[in-house]
PDB file of N, CA and C in Angstrom:
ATOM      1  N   UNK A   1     -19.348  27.238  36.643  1.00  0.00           N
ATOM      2  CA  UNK A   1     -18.824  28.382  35.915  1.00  0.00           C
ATOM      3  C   UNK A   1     -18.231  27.931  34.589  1.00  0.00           C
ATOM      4  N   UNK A   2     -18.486  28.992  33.341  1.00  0.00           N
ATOM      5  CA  UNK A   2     -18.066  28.149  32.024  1.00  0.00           C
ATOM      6  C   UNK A   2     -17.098  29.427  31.742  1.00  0.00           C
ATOM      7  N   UNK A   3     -15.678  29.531  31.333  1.00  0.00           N
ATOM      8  CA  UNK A   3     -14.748  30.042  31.303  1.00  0.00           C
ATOM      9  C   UNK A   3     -14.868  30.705  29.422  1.00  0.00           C
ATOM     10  N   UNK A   4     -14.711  31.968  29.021  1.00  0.00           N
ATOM     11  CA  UNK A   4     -15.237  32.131  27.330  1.00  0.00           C
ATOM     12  C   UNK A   4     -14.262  33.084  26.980  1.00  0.00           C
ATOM     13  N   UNK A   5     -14.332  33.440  25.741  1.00  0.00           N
ATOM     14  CA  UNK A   5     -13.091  34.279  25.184  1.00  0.00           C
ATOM     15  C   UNK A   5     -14.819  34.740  24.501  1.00  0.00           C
ATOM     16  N   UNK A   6     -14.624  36.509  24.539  1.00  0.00           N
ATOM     17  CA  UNK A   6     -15.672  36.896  24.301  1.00  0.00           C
ATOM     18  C   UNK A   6     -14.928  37.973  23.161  1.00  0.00           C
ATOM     19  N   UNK A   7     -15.221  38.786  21.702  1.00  0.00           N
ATOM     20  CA  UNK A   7     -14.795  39.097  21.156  1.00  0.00           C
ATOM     21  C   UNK A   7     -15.426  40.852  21.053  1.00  0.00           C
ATOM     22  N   UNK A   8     -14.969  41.938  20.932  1.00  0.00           N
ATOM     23  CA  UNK A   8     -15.718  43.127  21.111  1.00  0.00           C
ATOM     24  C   UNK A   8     -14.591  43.963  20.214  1.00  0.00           C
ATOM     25  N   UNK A   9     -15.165  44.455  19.387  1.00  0.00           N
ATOM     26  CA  UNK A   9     -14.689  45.278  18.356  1.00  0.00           C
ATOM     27  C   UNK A   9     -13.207  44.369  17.470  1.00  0.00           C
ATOM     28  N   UNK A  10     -12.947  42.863  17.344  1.00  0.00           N
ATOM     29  CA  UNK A  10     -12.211  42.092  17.452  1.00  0.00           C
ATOM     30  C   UNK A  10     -10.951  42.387  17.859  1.00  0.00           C
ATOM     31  N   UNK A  11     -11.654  42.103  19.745  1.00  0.00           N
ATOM     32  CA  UNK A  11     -10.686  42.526  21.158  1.00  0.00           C
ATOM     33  C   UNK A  11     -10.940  40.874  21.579  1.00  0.00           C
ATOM     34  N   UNK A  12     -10.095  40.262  22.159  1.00  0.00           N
ATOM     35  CA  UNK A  12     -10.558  39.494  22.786  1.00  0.00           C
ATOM     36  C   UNK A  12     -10.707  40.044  24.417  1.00  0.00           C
ATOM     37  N   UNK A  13     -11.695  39.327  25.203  1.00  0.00           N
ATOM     38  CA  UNK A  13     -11.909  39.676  26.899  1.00  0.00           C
ATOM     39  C   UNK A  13     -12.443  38.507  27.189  1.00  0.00           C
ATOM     40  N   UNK A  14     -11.966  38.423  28.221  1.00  0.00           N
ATOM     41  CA  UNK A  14     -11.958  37.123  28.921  1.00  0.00           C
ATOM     42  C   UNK A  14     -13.509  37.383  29.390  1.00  0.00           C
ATOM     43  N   UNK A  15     -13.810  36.286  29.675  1.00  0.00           N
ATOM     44  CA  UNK A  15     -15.227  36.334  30.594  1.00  0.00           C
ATOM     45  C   UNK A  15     -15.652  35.206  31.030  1.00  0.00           C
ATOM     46  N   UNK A  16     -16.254  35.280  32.659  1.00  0.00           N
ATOM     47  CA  UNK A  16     -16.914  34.009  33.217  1.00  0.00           C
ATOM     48  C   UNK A  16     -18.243  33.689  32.909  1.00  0.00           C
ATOM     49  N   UNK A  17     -19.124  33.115  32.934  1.00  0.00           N
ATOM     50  CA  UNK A  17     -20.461  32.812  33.260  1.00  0.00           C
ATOM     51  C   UNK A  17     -20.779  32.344  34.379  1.00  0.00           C
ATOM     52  N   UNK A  18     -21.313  32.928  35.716  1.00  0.00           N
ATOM     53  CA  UNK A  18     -21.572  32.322  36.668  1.00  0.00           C
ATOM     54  C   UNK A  18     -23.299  31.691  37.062  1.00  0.00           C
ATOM     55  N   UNK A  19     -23.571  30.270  37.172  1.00  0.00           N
ATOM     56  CA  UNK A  19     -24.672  29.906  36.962  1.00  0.00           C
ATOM     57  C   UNK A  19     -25.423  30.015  37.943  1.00  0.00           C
ATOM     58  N   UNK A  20     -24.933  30.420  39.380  1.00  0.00           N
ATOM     59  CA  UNK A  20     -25.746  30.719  40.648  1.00  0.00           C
ATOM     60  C   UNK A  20     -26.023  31.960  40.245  1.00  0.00           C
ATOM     61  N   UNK A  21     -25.262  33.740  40.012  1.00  0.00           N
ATOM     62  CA  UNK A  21     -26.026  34.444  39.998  1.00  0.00           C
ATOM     63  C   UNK A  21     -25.882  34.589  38.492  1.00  0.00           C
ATOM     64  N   UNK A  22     -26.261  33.982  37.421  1.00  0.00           N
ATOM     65  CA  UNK A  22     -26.504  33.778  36.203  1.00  0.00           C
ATOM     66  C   UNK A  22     -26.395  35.425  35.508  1.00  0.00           C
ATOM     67  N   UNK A  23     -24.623  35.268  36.045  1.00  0.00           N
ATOM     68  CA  UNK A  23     -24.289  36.967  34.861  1.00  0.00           C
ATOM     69  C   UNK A  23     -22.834  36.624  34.601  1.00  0.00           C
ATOM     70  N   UNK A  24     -23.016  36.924  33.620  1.00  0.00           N
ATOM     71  CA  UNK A  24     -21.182  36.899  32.966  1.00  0.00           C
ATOM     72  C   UNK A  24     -19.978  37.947  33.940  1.00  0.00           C
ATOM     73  N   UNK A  25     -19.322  37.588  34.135  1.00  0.00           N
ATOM     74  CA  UNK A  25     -18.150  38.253  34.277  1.00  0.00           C
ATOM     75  C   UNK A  25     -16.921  38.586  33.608  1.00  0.00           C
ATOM     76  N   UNK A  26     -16.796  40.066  33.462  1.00  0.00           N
ATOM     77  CA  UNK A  26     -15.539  40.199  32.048  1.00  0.00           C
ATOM     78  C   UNK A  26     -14.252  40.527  32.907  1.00  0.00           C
ATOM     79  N   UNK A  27     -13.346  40.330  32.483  1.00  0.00           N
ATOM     80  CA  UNK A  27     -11.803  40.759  32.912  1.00  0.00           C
ATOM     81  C   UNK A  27     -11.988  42.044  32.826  1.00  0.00           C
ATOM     82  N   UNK A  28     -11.277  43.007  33.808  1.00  0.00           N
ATOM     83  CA  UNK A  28     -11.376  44.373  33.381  1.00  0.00           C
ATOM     84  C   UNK A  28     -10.274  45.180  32.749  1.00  0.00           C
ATOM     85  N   UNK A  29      -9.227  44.178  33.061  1.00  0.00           N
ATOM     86  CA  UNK A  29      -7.947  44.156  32.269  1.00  0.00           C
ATOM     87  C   UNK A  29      -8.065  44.805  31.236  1.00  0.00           C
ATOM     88  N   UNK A  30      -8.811  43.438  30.565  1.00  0.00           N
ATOM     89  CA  UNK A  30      -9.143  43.077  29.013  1.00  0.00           C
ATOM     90  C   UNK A  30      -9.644  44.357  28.907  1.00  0.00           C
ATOM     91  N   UNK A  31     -10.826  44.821  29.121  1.00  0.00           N
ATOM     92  CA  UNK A  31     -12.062  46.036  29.117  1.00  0.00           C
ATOM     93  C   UNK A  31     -11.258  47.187  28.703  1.00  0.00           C
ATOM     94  N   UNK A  32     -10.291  47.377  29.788  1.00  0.00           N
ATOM     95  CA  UNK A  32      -9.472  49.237  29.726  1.00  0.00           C
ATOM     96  C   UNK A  32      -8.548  48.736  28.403  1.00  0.00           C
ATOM     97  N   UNK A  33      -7.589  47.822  28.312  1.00  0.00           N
ATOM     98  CA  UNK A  33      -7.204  48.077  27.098  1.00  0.00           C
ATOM     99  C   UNK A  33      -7.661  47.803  26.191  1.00  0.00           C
ATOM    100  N   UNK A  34      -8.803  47.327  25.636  1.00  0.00           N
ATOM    101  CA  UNK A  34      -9.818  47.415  24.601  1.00  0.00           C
ATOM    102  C   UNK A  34     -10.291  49.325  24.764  1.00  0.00           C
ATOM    103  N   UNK A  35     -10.976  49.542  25.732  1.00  0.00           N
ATOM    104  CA  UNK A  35     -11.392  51.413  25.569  1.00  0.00           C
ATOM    105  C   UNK A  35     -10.190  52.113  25.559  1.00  0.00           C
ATOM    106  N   UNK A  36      -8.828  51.681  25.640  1.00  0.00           N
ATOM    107  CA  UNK A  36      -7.644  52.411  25.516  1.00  0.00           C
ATOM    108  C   UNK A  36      -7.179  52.307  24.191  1.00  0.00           C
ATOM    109  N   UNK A  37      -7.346  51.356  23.915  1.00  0.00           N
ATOM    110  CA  UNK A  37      -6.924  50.796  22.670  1.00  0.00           C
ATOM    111  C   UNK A  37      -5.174  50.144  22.517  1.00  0.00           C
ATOM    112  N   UNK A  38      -5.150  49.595  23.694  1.00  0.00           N
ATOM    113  CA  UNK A  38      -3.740  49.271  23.703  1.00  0.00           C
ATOM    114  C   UNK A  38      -3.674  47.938  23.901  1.00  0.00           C
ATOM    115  N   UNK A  39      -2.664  47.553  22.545  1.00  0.00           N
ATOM    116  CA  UNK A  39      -2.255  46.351  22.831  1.00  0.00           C
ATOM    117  C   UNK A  39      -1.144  45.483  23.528  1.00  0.00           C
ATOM    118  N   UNK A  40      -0.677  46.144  24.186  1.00  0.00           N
ATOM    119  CA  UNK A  40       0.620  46.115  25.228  1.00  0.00           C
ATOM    120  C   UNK A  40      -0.123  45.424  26.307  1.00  0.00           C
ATOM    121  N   UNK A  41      -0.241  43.902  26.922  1.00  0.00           N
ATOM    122  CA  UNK A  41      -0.692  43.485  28.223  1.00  0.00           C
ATOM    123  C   UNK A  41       0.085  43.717  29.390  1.00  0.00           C
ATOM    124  N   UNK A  42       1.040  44.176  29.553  1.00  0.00           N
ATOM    125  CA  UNK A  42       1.428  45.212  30.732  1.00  0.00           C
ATOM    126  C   UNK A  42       1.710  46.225  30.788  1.00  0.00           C
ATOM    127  N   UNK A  43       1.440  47.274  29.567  1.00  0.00           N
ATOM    128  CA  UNK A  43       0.548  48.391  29.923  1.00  0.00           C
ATOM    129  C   UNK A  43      -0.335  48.940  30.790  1.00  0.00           C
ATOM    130  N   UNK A  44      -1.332  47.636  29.418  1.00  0.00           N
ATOM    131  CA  UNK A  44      -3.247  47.704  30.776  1.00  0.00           C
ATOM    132  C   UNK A  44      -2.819  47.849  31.507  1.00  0.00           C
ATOM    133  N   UNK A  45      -2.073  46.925  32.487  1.00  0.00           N
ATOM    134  CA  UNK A  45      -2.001  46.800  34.036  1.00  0.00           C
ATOM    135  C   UNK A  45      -1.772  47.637  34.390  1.00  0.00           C
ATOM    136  N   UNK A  46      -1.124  48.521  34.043  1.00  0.00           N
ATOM    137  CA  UNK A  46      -0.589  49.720  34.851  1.00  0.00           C
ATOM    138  C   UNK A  46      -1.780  50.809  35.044  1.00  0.00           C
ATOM    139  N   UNK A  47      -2.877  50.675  34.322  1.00  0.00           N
ATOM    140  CA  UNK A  47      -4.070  51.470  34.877  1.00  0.00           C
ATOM    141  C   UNK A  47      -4.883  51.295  35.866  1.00  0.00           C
TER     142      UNK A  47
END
């Protein structure tokens, strides 16, 4: 697994690469407060 800082609308989101079933995995954390647009990290959480 290769561990990445992936950038989306310049959001950072975490994300894995897993090489057995060869698909990325994103934080979903990251995800809702990027489509929320909030930059508060315990905010997100609270969704």
């Amino acid at each position: 697994m290769k561990l990445s800082i992936r950038f989306f609308d310049d959001r950072e989101v975490r994300a894995v690469w897993d090489d057995a079933l060869v698909k990325w995995w994103f934080s979903v954390v990251d995800v809702v407060g990027m489509l929320n647009e909030e930059t508060v990290y315990t905010k997100v959480r609270n969704y």
